[in-house]
Protein backbone atom coordinates (compact mmCIF):
# COMPACT_ATOMS: atom_id res chain seq x y z
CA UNK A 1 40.59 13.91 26.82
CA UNK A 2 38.78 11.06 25.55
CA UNK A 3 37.57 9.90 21.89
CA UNK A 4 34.93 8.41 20.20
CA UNK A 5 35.60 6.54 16.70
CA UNK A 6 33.47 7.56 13.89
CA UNK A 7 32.71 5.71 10.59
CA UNK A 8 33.13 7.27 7.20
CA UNK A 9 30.08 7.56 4.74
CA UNK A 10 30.49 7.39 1.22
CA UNK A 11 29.30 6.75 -2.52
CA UNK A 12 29.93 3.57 -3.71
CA UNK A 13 30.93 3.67 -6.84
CA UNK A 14 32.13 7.30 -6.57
CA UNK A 15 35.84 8.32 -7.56
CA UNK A 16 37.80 9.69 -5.02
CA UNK A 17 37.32 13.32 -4.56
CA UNK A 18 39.06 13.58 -1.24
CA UNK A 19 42.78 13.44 -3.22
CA UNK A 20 43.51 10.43 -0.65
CA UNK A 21 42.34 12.55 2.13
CA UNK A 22 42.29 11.02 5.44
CA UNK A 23 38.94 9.64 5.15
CA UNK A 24 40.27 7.11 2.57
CA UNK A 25 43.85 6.73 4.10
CA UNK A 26 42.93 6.32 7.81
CA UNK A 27 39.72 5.45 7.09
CA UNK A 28 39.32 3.13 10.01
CA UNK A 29 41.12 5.68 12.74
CA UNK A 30 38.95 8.67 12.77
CA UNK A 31 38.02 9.81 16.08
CA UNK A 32 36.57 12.50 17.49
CA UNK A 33 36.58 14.28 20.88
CA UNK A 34 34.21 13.07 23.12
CA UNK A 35 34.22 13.37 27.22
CA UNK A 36 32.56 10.30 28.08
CA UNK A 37 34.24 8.73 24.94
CA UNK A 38 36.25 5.17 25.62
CA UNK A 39 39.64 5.58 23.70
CA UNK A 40 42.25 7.49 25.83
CA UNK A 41 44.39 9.77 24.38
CA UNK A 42 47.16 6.66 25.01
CA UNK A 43 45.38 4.25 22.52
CA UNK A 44 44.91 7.32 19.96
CA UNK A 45 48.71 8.00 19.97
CA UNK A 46 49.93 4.28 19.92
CA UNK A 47 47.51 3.27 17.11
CA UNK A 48 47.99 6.63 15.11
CA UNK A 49 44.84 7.90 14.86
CA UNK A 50 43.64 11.31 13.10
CA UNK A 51 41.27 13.26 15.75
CA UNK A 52 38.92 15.50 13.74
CA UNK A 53 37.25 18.63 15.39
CA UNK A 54 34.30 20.96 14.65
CA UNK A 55 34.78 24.09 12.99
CA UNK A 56 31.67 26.06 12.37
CA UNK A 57 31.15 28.94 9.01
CA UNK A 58 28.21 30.69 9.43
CA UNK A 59 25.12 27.53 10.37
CA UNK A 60 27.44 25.51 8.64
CA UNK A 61 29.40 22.94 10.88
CA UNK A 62 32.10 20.47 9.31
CA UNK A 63 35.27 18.66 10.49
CA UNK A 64 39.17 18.81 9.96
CA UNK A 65 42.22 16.51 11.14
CA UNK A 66 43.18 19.03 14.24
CA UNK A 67 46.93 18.31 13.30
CA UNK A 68 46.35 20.07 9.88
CA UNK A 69 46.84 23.33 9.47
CA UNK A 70 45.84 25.21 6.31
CA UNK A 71 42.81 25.50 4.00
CA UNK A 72 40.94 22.53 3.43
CA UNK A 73 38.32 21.81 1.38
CA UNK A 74 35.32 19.13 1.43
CA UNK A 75 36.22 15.92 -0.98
CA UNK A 76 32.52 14.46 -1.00
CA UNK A 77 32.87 12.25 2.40
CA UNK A 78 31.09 12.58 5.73
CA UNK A 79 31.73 10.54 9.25
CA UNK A 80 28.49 9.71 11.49
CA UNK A 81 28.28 7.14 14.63
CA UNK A 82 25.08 5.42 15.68
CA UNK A 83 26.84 5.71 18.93
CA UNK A 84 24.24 8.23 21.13
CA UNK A 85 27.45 10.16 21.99
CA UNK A 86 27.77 11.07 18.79
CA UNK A 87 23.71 11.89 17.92
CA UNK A 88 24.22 14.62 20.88
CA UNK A 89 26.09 16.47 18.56
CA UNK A 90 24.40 16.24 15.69
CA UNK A 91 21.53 14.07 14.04
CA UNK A 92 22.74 14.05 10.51
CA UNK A 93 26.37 13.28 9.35
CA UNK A 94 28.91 15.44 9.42
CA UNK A 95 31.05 16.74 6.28
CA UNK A 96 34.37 16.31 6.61
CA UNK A 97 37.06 18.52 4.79
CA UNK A 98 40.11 16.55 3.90
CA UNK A 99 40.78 17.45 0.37
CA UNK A 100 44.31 19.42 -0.13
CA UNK A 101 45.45 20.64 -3.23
């Protein structure tokens, strides 16, 4: 499998919801799945990177580290690439849920 690194999107001057979720702690190694991506599963493993997948509730699509398992809930961040890789999934950013409590 290959990757595709995604960046996070959030408030400014917002307090951090997430409860140092992994879009503040690995903020700059979030990846996600991507066939013609260019990181190799190699690179993703040496640099410790968190790969976040889809998971879909109803029309509602958002995305998880695929290493945790358990609830999650959204902490007020989303990931988006202006890679067109990326756009072929969706248009819009993507929610990501990496608050635990």
């Amino acid at each position: 499998m290959k990757y595709l690194p995604v960046n996070v999107y959030t408030e400014v001057d917002a307090i951090d919801c997430t409860n140092n979720g992994i879009t503040v702690t690995n903020k700059h190694k979030l990846v996600i799945e991507c066939e013609t991506g260019f990181i190799t599963e190699e690179t993703v493993a040496e640099q410790g990177m968190t790969i976040l997948v889809p998971k879909t509730i109803n029309d509602y699509t958002y995305l998880v580290d695929k290493a945790h398992k358990g609830h999650t809930m959204f902490g007020g961040n989303f990931v988006f690439s202006s890679d067109s890789r990326f756009r072929k999934l969706t248009a819009t950013p993507i929610a990501v849920h990496d608050r635990v409590e």
